[in-house]
Each structure stands twice: as C-alpha cells, then as structure tokens.
N, C-alpha and C. Protein backbone atom coordinates (compact mmCIF):
# COMPACT_ATOMS: atom_id res chain seq x y z
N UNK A 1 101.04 73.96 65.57
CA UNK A 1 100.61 73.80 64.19
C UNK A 1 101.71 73.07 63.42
N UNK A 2 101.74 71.33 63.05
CA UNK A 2 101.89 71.39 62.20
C UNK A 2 102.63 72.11 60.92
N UNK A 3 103.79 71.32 60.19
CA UNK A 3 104.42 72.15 59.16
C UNK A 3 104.35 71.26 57.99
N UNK A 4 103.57 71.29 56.71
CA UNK A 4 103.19 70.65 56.01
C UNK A 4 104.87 70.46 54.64
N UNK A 5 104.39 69.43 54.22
CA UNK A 5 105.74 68.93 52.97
C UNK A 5 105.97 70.06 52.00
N UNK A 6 104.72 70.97 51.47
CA UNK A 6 104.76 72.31 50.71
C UNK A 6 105.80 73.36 51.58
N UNK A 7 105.05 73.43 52.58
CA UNK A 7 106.07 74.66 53.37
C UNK A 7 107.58 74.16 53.44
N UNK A 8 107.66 72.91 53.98
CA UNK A 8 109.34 72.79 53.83
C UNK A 8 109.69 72.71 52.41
N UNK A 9 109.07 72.28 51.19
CA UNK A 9 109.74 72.69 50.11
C UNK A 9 109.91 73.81 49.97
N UNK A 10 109.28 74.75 50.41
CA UNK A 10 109.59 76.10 50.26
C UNK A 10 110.85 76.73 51.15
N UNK A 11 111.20 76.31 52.32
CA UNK A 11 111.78 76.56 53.00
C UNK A 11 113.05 76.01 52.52
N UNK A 12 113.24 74.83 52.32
CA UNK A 12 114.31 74.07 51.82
C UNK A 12 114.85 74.92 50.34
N UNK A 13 114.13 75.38 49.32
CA UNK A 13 114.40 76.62 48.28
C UNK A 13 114.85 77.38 48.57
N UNK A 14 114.41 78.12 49.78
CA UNK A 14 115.16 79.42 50.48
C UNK A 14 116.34 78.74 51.16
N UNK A 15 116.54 77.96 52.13
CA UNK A 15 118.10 77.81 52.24
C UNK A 15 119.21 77.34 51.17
N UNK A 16 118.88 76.68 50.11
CA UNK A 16 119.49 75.97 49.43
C UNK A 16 120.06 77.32 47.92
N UNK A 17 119.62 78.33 48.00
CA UNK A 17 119.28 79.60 47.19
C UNK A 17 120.00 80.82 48.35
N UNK A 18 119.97 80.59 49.23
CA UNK A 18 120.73 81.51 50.19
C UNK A 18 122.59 81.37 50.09
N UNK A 19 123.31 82.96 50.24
CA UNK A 19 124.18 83.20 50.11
C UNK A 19 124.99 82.00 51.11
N UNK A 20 124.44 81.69 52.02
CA UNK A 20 125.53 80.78 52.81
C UNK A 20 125.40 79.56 52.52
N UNK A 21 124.18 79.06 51.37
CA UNK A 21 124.72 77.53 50.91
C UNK A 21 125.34 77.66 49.44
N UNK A 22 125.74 79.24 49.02
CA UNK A 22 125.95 79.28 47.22
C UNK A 22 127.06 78.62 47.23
N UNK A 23 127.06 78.38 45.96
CA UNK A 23 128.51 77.36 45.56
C UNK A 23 129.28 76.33 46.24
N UNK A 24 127.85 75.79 47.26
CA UNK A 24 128.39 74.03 48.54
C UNK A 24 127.68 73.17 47.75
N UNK A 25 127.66 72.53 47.05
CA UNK A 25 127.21 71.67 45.52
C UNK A 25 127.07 69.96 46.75
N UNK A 26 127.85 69.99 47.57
CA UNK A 26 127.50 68.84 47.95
C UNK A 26 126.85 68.80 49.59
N UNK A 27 126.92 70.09 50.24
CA UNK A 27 125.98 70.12 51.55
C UNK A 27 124.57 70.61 50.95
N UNK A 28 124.03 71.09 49.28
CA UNK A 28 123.21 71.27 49.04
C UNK A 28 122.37 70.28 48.46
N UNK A 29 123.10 68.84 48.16
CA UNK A 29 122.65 67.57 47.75
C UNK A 29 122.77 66.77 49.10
N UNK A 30 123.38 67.45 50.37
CA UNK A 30 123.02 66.48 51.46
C UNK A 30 121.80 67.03 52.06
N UNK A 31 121.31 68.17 52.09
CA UNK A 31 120.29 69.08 52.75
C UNK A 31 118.91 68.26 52.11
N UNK A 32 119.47 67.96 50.67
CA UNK A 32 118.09 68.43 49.73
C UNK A 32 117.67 66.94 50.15
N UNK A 33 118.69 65.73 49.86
CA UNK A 33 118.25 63.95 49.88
C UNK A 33 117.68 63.90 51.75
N UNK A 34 118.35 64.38 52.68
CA UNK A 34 117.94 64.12 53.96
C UNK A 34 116.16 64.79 53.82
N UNK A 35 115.85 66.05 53.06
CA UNK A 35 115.14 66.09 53.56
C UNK A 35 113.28 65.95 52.38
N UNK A 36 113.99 65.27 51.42
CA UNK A 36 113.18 64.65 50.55
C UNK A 36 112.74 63.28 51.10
N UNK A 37 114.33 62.31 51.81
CA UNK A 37 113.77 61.08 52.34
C UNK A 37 113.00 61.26 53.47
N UNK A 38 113.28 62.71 54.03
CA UNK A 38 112.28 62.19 55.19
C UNK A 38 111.13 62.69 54.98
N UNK A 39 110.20 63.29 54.20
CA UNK A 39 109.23 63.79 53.71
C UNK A 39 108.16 62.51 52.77
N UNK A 40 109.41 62.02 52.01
CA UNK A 40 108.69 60.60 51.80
C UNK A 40 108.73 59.36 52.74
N UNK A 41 109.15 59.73 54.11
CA UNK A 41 108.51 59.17 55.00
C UNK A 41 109.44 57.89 55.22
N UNK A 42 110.87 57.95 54.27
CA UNK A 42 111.89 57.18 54.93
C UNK A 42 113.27 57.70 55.94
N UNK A 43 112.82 58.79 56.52
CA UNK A 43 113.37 59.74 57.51
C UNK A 43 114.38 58.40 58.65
N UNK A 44 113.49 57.27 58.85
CA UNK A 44 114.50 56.35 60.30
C UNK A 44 115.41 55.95 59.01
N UNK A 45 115.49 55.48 57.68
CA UNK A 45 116.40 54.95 57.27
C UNK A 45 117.58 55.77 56.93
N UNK A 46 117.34 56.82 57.04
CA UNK A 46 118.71 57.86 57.24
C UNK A 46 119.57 57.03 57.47
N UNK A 47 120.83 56.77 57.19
CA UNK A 47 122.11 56.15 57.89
C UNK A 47 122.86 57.00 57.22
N UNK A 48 124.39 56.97 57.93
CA UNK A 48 125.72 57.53 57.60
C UNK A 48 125.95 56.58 56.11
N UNK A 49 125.75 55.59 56.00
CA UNK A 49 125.94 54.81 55.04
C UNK A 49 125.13 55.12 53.88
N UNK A 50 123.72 54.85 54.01
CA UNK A 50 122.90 55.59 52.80
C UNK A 50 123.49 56.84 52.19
N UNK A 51 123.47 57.71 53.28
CA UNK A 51 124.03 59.33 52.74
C UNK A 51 125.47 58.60 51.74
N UNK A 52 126.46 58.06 52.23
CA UNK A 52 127.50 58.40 51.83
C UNK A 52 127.63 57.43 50.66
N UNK A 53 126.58 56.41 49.84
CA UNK A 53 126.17 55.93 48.78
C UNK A 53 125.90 56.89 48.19
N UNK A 54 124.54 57.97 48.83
CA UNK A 54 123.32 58.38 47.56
C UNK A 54 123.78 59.89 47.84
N UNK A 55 124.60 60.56 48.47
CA UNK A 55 125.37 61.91 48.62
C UNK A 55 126.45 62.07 47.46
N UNK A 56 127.54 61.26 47.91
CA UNK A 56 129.02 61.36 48.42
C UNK A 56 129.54 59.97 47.38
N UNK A 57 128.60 59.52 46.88
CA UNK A 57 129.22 58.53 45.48
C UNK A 57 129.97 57.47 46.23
N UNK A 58 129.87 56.99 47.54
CA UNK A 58 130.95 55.83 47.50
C UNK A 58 130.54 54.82 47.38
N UNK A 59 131.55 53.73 47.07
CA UNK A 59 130.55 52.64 46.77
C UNK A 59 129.88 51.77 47.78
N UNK A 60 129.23 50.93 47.69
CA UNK A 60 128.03 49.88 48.74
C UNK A 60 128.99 49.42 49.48
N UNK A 61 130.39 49.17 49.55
CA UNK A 61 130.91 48.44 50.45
C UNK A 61 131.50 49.19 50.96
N UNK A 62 131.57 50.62 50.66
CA UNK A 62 131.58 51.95 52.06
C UNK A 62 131.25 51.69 53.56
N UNK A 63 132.77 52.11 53.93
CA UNK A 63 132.63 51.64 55.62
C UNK A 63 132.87 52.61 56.30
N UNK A 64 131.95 53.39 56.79
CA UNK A 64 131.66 55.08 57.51
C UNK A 64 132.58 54.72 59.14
N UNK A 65 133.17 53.74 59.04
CA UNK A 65 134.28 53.85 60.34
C UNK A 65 135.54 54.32 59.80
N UNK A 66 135.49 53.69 58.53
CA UNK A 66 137.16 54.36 58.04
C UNK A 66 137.01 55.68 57.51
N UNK A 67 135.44 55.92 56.52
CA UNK A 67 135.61 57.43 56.28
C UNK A 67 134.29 58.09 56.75
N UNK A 68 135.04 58.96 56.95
CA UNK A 68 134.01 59.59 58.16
C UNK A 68 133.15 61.12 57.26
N UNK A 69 133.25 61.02 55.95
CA UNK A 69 133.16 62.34 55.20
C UNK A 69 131.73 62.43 55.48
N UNK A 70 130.33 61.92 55.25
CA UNK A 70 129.04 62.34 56.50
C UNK A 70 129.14 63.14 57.79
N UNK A 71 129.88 62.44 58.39
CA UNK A 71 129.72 63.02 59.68
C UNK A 71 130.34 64.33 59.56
N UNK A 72 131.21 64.70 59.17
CA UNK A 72 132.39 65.87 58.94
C UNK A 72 131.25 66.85 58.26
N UNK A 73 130.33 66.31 57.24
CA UNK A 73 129.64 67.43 56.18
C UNK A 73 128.96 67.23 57.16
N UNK A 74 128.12 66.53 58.32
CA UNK A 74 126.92 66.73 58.73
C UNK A 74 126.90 68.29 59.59
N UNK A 75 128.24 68.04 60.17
CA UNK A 75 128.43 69.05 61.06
C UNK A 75 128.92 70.50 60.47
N UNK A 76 129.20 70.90 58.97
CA UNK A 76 129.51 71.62 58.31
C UNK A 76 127.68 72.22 58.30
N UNK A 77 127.21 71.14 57.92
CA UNK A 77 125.62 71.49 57.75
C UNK A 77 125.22 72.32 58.24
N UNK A 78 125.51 71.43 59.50
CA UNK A 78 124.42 71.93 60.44
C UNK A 78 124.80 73.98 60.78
N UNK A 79 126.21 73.52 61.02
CA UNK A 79 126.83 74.83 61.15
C UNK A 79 126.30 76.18 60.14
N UNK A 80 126.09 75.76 58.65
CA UNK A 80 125.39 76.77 57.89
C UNK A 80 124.14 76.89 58.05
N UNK A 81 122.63 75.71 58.26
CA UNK A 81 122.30 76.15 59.01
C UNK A 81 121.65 77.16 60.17
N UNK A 82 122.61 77.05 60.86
CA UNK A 82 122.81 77.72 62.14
C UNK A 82 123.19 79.27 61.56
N UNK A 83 124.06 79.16 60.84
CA UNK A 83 124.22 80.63 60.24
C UNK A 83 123.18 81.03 59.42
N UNK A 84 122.76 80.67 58.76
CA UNK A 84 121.60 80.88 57.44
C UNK A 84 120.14 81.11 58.55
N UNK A 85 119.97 80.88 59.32
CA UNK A 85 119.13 81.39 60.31
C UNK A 85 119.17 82.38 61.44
N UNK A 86 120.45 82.49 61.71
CA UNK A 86 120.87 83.59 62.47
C UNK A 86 120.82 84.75 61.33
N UNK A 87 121.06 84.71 60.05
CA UNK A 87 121.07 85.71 59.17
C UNK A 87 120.32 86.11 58.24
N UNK A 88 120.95 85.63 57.25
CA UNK A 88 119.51 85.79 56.20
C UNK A 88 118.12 85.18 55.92
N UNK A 89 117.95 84.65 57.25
CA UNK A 89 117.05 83.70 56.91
C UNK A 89 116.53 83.68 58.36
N UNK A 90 116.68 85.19 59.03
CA UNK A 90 116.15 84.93 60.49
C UNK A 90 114.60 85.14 60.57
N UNK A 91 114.38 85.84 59.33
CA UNK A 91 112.52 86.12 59.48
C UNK A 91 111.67 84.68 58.90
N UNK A 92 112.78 83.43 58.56
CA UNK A 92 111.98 82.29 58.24
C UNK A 92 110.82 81.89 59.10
N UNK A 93 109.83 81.44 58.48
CA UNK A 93 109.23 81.17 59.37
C UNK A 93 108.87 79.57 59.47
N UNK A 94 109.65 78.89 58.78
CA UNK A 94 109.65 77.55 59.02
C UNK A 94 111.27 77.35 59.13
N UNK A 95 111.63 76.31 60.04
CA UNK A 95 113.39 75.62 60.20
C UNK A 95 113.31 74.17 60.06
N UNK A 96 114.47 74.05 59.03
CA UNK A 96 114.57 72.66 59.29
C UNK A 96 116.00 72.24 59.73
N UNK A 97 115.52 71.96 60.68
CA UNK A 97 117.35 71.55 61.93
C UNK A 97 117.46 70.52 61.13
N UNK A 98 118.75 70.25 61.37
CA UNK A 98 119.49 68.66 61.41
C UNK A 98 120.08 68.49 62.80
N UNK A 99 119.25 68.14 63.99
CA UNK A 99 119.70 67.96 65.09
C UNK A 99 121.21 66.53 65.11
N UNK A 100 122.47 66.88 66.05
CA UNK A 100 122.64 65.96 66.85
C UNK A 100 122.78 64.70 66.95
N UNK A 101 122.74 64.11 66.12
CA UNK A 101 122.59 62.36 66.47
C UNK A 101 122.00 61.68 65.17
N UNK A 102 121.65 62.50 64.33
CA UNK A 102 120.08 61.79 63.99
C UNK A 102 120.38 62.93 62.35
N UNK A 103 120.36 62.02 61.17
CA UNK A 103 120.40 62.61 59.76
C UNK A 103 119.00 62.83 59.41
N UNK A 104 118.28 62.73 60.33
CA UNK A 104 116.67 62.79 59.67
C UNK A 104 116.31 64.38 60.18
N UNK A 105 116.30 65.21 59.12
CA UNK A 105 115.72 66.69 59.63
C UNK A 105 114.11 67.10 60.32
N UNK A 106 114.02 67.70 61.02
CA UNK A 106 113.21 67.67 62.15
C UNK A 106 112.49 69.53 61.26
N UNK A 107 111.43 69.45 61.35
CA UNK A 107 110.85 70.69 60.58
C UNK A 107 110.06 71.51 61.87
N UNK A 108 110.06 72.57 61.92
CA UNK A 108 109.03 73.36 63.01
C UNK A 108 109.04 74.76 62.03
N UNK A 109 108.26 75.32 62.99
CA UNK A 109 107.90 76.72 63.00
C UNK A 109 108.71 77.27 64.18
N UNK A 110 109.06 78.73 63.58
CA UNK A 110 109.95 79.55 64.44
C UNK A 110 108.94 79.76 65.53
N UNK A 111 107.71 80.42 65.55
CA UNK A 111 106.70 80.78 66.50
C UNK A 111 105.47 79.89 66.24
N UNK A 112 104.43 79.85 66.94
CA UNK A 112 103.27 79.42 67.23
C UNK A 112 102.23 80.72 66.83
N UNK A 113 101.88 80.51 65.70
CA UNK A 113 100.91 82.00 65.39
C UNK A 113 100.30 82.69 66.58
N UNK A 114 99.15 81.94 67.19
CA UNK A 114 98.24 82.79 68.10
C UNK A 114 99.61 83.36 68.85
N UNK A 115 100.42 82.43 69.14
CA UNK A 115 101.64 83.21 70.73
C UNK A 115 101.89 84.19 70.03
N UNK A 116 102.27 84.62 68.50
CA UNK A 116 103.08 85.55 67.78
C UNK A 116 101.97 86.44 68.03
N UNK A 117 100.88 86.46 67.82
CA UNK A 117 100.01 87.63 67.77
C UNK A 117 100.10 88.16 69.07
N UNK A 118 100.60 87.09 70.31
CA UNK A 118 100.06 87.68 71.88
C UNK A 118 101.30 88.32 72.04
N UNK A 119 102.65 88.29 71.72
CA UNK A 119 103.91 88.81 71.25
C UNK A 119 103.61 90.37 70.98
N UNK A 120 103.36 89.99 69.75
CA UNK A 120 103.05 91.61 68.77
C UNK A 120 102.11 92.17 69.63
N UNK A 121 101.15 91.83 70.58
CA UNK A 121 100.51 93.07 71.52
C UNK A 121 100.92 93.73 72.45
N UNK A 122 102.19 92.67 72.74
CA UNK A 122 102.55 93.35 74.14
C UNK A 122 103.65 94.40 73.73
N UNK A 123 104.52 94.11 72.68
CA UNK A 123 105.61 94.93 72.25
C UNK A 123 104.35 96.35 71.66
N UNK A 124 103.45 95.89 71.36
CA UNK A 124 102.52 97.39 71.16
C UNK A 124 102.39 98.30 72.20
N UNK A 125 102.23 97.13 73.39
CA UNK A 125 101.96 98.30 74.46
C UNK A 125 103.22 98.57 75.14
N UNK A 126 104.17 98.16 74.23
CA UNK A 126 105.48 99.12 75.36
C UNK A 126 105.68 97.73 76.63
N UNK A 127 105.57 96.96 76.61
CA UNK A 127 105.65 95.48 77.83
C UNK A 127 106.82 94.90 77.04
N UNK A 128 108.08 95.21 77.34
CA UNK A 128 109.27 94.07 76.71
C UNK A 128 109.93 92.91 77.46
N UNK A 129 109.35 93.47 79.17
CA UNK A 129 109.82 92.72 80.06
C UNK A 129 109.12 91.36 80.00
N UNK A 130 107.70 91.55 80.24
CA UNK A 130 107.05 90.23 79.60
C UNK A 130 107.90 89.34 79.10
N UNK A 131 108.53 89.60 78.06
CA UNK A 131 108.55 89.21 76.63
C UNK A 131 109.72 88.12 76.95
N UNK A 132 110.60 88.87 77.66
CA UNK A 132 112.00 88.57 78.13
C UNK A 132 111.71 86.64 78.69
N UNK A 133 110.56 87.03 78.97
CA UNK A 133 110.33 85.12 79.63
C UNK A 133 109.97 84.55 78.83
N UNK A 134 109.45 84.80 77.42
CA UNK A 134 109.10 83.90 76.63
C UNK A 134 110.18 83.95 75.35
N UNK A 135 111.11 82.83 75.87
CA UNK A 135 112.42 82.92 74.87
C UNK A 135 111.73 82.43 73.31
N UNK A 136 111.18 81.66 73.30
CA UNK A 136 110.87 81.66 71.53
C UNK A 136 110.25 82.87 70.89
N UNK A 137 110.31 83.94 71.69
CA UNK A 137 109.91 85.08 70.58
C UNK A 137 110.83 86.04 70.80
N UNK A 138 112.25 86.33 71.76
CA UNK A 138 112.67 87.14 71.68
C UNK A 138 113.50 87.62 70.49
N UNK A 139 113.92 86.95 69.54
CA UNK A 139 114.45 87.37 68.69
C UNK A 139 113.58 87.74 67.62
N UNK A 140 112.47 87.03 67.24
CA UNK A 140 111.00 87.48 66.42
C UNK A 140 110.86 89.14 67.58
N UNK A 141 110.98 89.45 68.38
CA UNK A 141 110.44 90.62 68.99
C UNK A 141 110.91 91.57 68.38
N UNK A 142 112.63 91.22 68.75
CA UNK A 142 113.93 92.30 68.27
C UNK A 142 113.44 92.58 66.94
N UNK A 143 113.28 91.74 65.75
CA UNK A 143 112.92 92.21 64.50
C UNK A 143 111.92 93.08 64.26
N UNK A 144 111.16 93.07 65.10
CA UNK A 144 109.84 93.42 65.15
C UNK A 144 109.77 95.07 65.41
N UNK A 145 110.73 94.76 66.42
CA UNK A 145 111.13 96.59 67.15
C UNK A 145 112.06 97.00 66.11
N UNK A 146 113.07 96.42 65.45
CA UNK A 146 113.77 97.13 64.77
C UNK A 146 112.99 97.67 63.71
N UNK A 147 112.15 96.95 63.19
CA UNK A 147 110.89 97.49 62.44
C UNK A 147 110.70 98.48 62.42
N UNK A 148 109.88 99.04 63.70
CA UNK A 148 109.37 99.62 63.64
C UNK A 148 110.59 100.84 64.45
N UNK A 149 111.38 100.94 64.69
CA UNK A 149 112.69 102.07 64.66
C UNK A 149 112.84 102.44 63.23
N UNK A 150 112.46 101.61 62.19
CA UNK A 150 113.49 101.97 61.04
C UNK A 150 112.30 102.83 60.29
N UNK A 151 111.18 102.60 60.95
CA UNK A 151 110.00 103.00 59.89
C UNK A 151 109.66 104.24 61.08
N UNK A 152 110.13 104.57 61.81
CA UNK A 152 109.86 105.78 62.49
C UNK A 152 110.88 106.80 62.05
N UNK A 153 112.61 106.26 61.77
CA UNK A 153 113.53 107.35 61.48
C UNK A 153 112.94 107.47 59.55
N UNK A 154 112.12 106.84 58.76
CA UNK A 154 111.93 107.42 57.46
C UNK A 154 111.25 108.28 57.61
C-alpha cells in the first residue's frame, strides 16, 4: 500500500515535533525541504548543492568539494532518524528514511496492514516462533506483547 503526500505530512510533523529533532533548527529545515521537494515531485533534483543553497545559505558558487556541511548534516540526519524511530516514534506507522547515497527521502509503511493483522493472530494464539521469520513485524510484535503485559499487570 502505497503512502500518500497527507500521511507523510503527518509523519514529517511528528518527527520534526519530536524530542530528538527539538532545538536542530537546521536538520529540521533539511528534513522538511528534502521532503517537500520530493513530494512535489522534484525528489532526482536533490543535489548536495541545492541543499546547501536552499538549507545552509551558501552562496550559488558553493563548491560541496571544499565544504562538505550536507553531507556531515546528512548523516547527523539520518542518525536522528534512526533514533526517533527506534524511540519515540517506534509505533509510527509511516518512515521516511533518508537512505545512503541519495538526498531524496524514500517514504514506506512500517507494516503491510493485511500482514499486521496475520501478525496480531498469531501472537493471539501464543505462535511467537512463527513470527521470528517474519522480520518486518518483530519489533511491531514486541510492542504488541508488551501491551498486552502491561494491561494484564493493571
């Protein structure tokens, strides 16, 4: 399924509003332009150079061999991120990576609904081993069980 331009605005609110991007004023204007241009559908023109014009204020004759401040924030990015999903933001149900190579953010869904529902039956019936082979839900599982631990000790 598909992740429509609404849902990542929404998603993009929640990371940009989350404790691990508060007070980054400029990985929150690189998050927000990467992933507005690529939504309006100029995602290949991403360059280190664009960003570091329409980010990072330098001027047009900015030469991303001598300064490398993109690449340095890209990887700061990505790194929060990576944290902002491991944490507060692990029950998201939309991600938008900044993979690797490439300033153009890539949008998915954590799970595949119907799989999530075939997930949630088996952890019903007590089957975790199953589960263990289908790595895109084991951590959606864990939440799932902790769930329901926390709503058994109230």
């Amino acid at each position: 399924m598909a992740v429509d331009g609404a849902e990542v605005c929404l998603a993009l609110r929640d990371v940009l509003s989350s404790r691990a991007f508060r007070g980054l004023r400029r990985l929150q204007e690189f998050l927000a332009f990467v992933v507005s241009e690529t939504l309006a559908g100029r995602g290949e023109h991403l360059k280190e150079h664009t960003i570091g014009v329409a980010v990072y204020h330098r001027p047009l004759n900015y030469d991303p061999k001598l300064d490398a401040i993109v690449r340095v924030e890209a990887v700061k990015l990505r790194r929060r991120l990576h944290s902002f999903y491991e944490g507060e933001g692990s029950s998201a149900e939309v991600l938008i990576q900044l993979r690797r190579g490439s300033y153009a953010p890539a949008f998915s869904r954590r799970y595949d609904p119907p799989k999530r529902h075939e997930a949630e039956e088996l952890i019903g019936k007590g089957n975790y081993l199953l589960l263990k082979f289908h790595e895109k839900f084991i951590l959606e599982c864990m939440l799932v069980v902790s769930k329901s631990d926390r709503s058994r000790l109230e």
